[in-house]
Each structure stands twice: as structure tokens, then as C-alpha cells.
N, C-alpha and C. Protein backbone atom coordinates (compact mmCIF):
# COMPACT_ATOMS: atom_id res chain seq x y z
N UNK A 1 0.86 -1.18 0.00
CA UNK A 1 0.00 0.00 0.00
C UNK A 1 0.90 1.22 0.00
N UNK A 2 0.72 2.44 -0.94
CA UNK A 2 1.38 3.46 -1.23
C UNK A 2 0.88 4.48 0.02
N UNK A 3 1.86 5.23 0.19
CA UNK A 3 1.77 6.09 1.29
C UNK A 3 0.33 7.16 1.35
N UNK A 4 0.26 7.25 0.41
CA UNK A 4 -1.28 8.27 0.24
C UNK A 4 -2.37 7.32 0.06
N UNK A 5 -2.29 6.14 -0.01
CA UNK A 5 -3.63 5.02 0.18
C UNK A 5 -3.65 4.76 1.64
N UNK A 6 -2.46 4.68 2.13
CA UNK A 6 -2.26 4.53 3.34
C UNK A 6 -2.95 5.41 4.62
N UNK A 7 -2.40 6.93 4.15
CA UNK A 7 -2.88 7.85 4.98
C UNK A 7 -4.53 8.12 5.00
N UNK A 8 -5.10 8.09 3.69
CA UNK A 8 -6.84 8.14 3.41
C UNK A 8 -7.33 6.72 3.95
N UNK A 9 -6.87 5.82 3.77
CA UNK A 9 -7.72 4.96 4.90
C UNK A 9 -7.68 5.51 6.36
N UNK A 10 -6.15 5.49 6.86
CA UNK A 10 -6.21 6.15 8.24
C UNK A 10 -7.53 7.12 8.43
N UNK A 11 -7.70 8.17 7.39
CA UNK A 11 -8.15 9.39 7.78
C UNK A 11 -9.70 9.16 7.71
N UNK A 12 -9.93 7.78 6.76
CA UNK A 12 -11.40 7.40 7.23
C UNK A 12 -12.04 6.72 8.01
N UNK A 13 -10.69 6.08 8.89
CA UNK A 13 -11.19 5.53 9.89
C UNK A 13 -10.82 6.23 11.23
N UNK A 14 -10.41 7.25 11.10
CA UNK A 14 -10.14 8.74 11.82
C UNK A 14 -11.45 9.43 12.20
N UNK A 15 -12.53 9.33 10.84
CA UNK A 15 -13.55 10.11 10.47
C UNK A 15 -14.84 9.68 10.90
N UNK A 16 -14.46 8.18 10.88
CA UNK A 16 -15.41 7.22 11.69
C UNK A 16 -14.94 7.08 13.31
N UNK A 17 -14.44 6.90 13.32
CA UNK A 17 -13.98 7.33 15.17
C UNK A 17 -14.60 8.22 15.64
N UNK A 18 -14.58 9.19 15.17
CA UNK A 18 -14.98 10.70 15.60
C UNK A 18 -16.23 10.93 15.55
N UNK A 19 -16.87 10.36 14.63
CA UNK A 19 -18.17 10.47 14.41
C UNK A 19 -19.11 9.49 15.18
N UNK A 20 -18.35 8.40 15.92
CA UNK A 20 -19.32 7.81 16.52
C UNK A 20 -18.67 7.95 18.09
N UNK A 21 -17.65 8.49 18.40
CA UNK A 21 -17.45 8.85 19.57
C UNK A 21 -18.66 10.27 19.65
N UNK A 22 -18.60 11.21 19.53
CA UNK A 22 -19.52 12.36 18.63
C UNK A 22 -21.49 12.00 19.14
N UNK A 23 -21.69 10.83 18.27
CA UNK A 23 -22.90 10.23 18.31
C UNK A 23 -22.96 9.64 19.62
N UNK A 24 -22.17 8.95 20.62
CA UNK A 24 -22.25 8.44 21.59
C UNK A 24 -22.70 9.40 22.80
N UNK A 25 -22.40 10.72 22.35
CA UNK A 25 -22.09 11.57 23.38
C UNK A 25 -23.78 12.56 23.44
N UNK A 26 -24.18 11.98 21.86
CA UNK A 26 -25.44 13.15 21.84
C UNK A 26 -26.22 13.59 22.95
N UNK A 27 -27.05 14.43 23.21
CA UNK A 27 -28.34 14.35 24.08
C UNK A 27 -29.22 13.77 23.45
N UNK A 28 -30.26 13.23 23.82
CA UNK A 28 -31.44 12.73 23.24
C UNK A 28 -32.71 13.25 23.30
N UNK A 29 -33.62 13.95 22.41
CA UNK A 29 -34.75 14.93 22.46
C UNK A 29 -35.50 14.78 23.91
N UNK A 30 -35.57 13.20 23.53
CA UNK A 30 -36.54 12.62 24.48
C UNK A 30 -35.79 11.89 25.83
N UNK A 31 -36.16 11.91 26.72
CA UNK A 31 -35.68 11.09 27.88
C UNK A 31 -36.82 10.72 29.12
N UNK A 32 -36.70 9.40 28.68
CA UNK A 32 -37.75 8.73 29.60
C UNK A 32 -36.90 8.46 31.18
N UNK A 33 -37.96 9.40 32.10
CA UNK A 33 -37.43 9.15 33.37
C UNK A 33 -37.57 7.61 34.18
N UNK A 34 -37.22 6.48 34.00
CA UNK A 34 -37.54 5.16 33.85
C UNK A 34 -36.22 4.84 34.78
N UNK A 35 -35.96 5.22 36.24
CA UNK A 35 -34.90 4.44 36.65
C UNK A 35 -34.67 3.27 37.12
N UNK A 36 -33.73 2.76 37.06
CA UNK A 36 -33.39 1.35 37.20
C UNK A 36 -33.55 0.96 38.88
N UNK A 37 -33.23 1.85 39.63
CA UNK A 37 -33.47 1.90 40.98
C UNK A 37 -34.46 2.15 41.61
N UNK A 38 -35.58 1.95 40.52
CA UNK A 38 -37.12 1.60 41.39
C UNK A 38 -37.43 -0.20 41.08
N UNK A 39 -37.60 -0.81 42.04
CA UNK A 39 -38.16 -2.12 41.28
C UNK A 39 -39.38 -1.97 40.54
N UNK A 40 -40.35 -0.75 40.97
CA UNK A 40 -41.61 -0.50 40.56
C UNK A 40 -42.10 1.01 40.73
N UNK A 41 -42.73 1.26 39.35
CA UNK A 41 -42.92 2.66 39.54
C UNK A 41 -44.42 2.92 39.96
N UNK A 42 -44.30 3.97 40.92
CA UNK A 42 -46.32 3.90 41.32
C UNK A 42 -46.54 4.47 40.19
N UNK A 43 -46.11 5.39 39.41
CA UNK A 43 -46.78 6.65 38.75
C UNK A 43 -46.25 6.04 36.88
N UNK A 44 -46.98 6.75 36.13
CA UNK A 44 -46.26 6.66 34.54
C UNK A 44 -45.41 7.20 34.68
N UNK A 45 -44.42 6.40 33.79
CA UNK A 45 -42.87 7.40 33.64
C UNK A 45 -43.26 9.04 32.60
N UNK A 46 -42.04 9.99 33.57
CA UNK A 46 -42.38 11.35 32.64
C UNK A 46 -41.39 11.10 31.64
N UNK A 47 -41.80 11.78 30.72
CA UNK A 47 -40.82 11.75 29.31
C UNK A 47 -40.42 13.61 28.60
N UNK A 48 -39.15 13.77 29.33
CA UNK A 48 -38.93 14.99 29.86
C UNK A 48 -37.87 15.51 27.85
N UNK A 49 -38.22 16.25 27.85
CA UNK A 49 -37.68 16.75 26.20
C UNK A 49 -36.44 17.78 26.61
N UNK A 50 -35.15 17.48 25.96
CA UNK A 50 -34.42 18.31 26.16
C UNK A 50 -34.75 19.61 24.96
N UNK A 51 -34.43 18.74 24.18
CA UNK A 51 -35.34 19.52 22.74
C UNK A 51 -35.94 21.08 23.08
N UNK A 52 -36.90 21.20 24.03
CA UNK A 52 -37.87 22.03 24.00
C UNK A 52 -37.78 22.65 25.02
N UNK A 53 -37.61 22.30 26.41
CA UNK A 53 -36.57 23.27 27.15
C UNK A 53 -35.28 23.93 26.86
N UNK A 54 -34.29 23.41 25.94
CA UNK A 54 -33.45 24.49 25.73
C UNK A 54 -33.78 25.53 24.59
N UNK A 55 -34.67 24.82 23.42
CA UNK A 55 -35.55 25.75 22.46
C UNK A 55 -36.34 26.23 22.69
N UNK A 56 -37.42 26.34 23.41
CA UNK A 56 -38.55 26.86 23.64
C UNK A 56 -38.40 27.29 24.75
N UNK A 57 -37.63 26.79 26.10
CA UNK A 57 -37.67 28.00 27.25
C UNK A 57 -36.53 28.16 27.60
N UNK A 58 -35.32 28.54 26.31
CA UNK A 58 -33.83 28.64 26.94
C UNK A 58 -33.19 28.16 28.16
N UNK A 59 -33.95 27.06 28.83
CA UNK A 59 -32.87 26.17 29.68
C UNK A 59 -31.66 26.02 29.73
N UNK A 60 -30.99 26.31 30.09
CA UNK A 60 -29.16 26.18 29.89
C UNK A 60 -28.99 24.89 30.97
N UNK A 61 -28.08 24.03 30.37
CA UNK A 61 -27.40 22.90 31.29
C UNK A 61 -27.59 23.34 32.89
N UNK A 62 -27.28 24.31 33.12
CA UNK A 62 -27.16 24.35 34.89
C UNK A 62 -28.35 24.63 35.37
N UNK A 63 -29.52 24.79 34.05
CA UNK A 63 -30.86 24.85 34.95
C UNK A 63 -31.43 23.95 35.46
N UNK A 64 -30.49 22.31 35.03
CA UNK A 64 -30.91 21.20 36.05
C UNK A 64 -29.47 20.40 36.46
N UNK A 65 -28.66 20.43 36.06
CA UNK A 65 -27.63 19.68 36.42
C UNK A 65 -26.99 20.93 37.34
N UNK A 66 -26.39 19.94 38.45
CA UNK A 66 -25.53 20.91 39.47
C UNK A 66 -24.37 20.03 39.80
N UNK A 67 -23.82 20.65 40.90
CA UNK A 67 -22.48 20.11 41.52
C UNK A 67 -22.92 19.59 42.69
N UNK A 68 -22.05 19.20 43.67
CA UNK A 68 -22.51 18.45 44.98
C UNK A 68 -22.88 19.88 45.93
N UNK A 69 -22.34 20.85 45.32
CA UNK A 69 -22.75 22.25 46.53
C UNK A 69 -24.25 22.72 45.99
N UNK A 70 -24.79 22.55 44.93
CA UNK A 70 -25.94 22.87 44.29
C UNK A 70 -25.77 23.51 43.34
N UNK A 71 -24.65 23.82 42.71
CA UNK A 71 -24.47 25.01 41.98
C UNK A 71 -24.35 24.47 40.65
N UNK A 72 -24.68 25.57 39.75
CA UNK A 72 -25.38 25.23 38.48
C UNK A 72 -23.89 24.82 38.11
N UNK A 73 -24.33 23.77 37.29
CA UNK A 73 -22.93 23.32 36.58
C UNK A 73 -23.59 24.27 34.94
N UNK A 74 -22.50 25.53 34.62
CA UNK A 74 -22.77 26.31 33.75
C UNK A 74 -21.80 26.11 32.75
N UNK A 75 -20.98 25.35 32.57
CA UNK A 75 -19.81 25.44 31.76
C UNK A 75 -20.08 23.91 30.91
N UNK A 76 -21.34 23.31 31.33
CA UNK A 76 -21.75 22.15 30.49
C UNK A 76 -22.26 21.95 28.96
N UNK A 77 -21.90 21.63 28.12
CA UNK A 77 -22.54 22.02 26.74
C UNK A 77 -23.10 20.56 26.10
N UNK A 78 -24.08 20.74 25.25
CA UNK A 78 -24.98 19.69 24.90
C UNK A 78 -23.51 18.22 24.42
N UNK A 79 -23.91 17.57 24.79
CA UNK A 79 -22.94 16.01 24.62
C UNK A 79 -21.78 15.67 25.97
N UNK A 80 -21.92 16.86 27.00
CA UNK A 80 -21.03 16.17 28.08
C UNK A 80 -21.46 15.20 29.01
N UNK A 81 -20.90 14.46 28.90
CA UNK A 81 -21.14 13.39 30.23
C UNK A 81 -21.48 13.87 31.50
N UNK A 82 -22.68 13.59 31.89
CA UNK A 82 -23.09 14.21 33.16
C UNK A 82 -23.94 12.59 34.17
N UNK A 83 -23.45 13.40 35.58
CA UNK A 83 -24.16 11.78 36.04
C UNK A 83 -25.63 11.73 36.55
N UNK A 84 -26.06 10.89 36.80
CA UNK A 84 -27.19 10.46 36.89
C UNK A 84 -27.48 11.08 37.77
N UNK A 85 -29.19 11.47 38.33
CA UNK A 85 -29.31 12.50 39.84
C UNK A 85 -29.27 11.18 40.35
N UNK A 86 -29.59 9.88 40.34
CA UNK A 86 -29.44 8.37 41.68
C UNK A 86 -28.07 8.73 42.26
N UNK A 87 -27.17 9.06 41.56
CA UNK A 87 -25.58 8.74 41.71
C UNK A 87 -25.68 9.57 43.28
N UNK A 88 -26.02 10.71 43.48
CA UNK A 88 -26.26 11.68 44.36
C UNK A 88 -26.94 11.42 45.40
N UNK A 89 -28.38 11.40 44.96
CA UNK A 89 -29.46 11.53 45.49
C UNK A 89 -29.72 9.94 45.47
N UNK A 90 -28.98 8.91 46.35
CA UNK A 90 -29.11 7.44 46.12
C UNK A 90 -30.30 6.53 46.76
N UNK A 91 -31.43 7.39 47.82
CA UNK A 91 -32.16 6.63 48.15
C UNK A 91 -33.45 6.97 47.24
N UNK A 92 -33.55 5.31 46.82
CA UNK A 92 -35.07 5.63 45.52
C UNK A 92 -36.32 5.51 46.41
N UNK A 93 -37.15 6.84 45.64
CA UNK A 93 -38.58 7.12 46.52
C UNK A 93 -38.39 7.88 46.81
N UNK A 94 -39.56 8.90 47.64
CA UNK A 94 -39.88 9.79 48.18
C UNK A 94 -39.32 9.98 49.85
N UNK A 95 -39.12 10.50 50.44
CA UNK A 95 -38.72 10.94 52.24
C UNK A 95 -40.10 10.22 52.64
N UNK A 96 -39.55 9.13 53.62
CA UNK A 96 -40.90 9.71 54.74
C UNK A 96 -41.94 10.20 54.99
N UNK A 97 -43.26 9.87 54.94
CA UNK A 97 -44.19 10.79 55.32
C UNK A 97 -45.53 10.44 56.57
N UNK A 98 -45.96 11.16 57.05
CA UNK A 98 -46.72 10.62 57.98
C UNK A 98 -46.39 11.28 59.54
N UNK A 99 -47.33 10.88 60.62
CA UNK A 99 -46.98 11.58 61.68
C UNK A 99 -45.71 10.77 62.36
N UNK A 100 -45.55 9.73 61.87
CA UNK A 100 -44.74 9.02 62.45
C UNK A 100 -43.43 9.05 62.00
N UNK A 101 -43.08 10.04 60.92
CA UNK A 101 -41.87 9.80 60.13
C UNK A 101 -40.59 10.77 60.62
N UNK A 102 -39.42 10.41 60.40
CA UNK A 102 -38.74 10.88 61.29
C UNK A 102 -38.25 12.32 60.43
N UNK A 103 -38.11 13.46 61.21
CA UNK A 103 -38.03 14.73 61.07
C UNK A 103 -36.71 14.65 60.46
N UNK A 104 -36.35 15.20 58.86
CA UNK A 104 -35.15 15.49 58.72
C UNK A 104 -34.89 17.11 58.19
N UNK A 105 -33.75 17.02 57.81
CA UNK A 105 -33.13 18.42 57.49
C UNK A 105 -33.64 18.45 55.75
N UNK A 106 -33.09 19.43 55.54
CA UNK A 106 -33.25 19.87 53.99
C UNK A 106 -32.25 18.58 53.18
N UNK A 107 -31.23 18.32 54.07
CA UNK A 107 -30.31 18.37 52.84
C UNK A 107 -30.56 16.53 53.07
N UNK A 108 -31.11 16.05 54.59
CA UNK A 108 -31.57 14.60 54.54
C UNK A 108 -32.22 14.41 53.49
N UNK A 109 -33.45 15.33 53.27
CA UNK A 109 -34.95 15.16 52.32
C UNK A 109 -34.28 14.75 50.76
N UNK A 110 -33.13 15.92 50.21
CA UNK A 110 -32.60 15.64 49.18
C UNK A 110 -31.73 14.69 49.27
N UNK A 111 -31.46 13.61 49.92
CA UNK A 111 -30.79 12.65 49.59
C UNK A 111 -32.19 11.33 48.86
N UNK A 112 -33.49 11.82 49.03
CA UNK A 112 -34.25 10.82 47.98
C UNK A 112 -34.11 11.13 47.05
N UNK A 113 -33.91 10.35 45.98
CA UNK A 113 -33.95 10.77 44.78
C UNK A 113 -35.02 11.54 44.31
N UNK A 114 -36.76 11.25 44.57
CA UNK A 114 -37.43 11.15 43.79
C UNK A 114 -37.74 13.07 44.88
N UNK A 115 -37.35 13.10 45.92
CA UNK A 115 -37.77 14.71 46.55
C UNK A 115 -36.48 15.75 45.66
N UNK A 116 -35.77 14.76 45.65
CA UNK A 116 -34.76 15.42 44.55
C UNK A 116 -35.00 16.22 43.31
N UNK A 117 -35.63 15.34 42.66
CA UNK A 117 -35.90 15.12 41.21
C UNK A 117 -37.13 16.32 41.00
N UNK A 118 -38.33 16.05 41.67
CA UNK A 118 -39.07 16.84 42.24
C UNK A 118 -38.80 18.60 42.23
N UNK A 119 -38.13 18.60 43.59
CA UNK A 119 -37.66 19.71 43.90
C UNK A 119 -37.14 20.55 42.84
N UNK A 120 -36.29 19.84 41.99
CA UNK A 120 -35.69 20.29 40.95
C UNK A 120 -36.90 21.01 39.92
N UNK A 121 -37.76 20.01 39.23
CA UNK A 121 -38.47 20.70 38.60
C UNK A 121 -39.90 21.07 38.82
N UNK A 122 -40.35 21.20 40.05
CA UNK A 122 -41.41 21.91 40.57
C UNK A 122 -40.94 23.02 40.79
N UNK A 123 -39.85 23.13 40.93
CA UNK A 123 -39.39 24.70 41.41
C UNK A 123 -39.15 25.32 40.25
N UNK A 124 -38.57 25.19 39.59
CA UNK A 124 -38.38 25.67 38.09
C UNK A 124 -39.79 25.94 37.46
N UNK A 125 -40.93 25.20 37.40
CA UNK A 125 -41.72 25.10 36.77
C UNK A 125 -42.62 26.31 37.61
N UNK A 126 -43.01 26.31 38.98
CA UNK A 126 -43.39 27.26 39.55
C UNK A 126 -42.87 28.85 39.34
N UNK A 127 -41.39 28.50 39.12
CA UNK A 127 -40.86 30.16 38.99
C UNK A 127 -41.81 30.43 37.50
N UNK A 128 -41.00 29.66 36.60
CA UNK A 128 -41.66 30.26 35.43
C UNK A 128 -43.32 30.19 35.10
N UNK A 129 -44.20 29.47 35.52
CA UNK A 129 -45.38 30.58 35.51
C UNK A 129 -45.70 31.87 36.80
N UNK A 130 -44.93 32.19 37.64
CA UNK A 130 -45.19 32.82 38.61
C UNK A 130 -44.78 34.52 37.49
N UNK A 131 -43.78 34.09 37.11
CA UNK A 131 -42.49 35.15 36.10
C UNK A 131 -43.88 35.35 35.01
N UNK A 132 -44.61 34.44 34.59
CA UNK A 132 -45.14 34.82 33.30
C UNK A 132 -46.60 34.93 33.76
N UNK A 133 -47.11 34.51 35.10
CA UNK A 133 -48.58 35.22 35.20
C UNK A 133 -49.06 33.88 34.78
N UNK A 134 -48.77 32.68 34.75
CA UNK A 134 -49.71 31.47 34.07
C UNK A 134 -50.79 30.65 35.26
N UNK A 135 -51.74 30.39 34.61
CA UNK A 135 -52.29 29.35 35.39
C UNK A 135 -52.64 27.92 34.87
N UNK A 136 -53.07 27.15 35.24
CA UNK A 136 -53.08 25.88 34.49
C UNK A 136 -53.89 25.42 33.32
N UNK A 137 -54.81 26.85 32.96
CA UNK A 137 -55.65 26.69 32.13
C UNK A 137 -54.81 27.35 30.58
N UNK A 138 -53.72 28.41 31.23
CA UNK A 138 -53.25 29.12 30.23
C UNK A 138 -52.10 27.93 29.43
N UNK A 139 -52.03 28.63 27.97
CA UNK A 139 -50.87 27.73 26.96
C UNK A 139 -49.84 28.26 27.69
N UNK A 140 -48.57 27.52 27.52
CA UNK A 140 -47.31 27.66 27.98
C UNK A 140 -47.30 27.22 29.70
N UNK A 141 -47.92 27.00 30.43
CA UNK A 141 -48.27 26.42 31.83
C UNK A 141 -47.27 26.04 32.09
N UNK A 142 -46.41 25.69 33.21
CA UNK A 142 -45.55 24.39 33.13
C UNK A 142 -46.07 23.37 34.08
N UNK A 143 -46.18 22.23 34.24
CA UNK A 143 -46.73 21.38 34.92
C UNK A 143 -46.07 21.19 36.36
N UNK A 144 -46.67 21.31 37.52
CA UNK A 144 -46.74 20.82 38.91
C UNK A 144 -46.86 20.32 39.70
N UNK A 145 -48.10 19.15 39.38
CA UNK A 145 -48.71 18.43 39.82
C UNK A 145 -48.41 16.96 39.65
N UNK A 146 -48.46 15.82 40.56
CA UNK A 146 -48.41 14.30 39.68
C UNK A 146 -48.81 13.80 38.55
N UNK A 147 -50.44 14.70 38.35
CA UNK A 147 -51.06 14.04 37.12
C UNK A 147 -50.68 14.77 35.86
N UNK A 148 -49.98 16.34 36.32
CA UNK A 148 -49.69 16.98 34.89
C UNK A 148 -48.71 16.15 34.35
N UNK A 149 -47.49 15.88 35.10
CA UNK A 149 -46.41 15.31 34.10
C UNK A 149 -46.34 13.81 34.49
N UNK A 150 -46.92 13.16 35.10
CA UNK A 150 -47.17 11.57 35.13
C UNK A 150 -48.40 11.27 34.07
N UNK A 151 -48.09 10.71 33.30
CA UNK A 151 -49.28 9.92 32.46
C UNK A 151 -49.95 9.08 33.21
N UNK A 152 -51.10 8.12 32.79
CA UNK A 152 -51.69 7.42 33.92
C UNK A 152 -50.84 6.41 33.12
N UNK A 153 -50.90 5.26 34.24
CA UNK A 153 -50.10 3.79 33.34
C UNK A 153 -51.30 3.20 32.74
């Protein structure tokens, strides 16, 4: 093989490397919240669109991904490896509830995943219709409730 047959294969299998390291890394429009660390889900899984939060309500990476201090991880751009909220937030389910349940702190509550997960986007979703005057009847709403963003199973 001559040195310039040589180098154009290299450079197409250079081209293919890259392109599926590249593809590995994508975001995906859609993401079904379906974790592995429930044996069973009470509720339908939500199917949360990256798509349309960063297009339609300029979401930037740190408006849900953070660091272990809470802080927006802002320097994240669409295809970085980011970890899972379980990794963190490792007990699956909700905190405790009831008169009998034992009183914790803020930062106990966020060690469930699912008060985690929650917290995260009820709060977000509350700011922005509070910011825009919405109620649940109005277009653009963002959902709050179990039944808005849980489907029934």
C-alpha cells in the first residue's frame, strides 16, 4: 500500500472514530425518566424533552444539572457526560411521610432521589409561571402536579 492510500484509509477511519465517539455523546430529544433503581414505579414514567426546554424556554445545562454544593454546573454544553441525579441523590422514593416519620433536614430530604428530582423541577416550573402570570388553564403552563407530568399507566 502506497503512502497516500495509506494515509486516506487512516483518515477514514479517523472520520469514523470521531463520528461515533460524537454520536455516543449526543443528548437525546426525548428522555424517559424510567430508573433502574425503582423495582416499581407507582406513577407513569415522565418523558422529559431536552429539545424544547433548551428551544422553547432557553434552559441552559445548569438549569438542572448541578455540583454536589448545588451550583449550576454552567460550563456544560450539549454532549457532556453528566451523572445520573441516583448517583447523588441514592435513596429511591420519596422521604418519609406521615406523623410518624422521622423529622429530617433539607439536605436529609434531598438525599431521595425522587424529593430530589421533584424539587428540581417543581421549582423551576413554579418560577416560570409565577415570572409569566400562568395558570393551568393558560398555553405555555408548566406542569406541577403528579397528574400533569405523570401519564396514567
Amino acid at each position: 500500500m502506497g503512502k497516500r492510500s495509506f494515509l486516506f484509509v487512516w483518515s477514514i477511519i479517523a472520520l469514523f472514530a470521531a463520528s461515533s465517539i460524537h454520536a455516543g455523546t449526543t443528548v437525546p430529544d426525548i428522555v424517559k425518566m424510567d430508573n433502574k433503581a425503582y423495582s416499581e414505579h407507582q406513577k407513569g414514567i415522565v418523558e422529559f424533552s431536552h429539545k424544547k426546554h433548551v428551544e422553547a424556554y432557553k434552559a441552559g445545562c445548569g438549569d438542572c444539572h448541578h455540583d454536589e454544593n448545588n451550583k449550576p454546573l454552567t460550563d456544560l454544553k450539549a454532549g457532556d457526560e453528566v451523572q445520573n441525579c441516583i448517583e447523588c441523590h441514592k435513596i429511591a422514593g420519596e422521604k418519609p411521610k406521615g406523623k410518624d416519620a422521622p423529622k429530617l433536614t433539607r439536605k436529609q430530604e434531598l438525599e431521595y432521589h425522587a424529593e430530589a428530582v421533584h424539587d428540581n423541577c417543581r421549582g423551576c416550573h413554579k418560577k416560570h409561571n409565577k415570572e409569566k402570570g400562568l395558570t393551568s388553564k393558560d398555553a405555555g403552563f408548566a406542569p406541577v402536579t403528579c397528574k400533569e407530568c405523570h401519564p396514567k399507566k
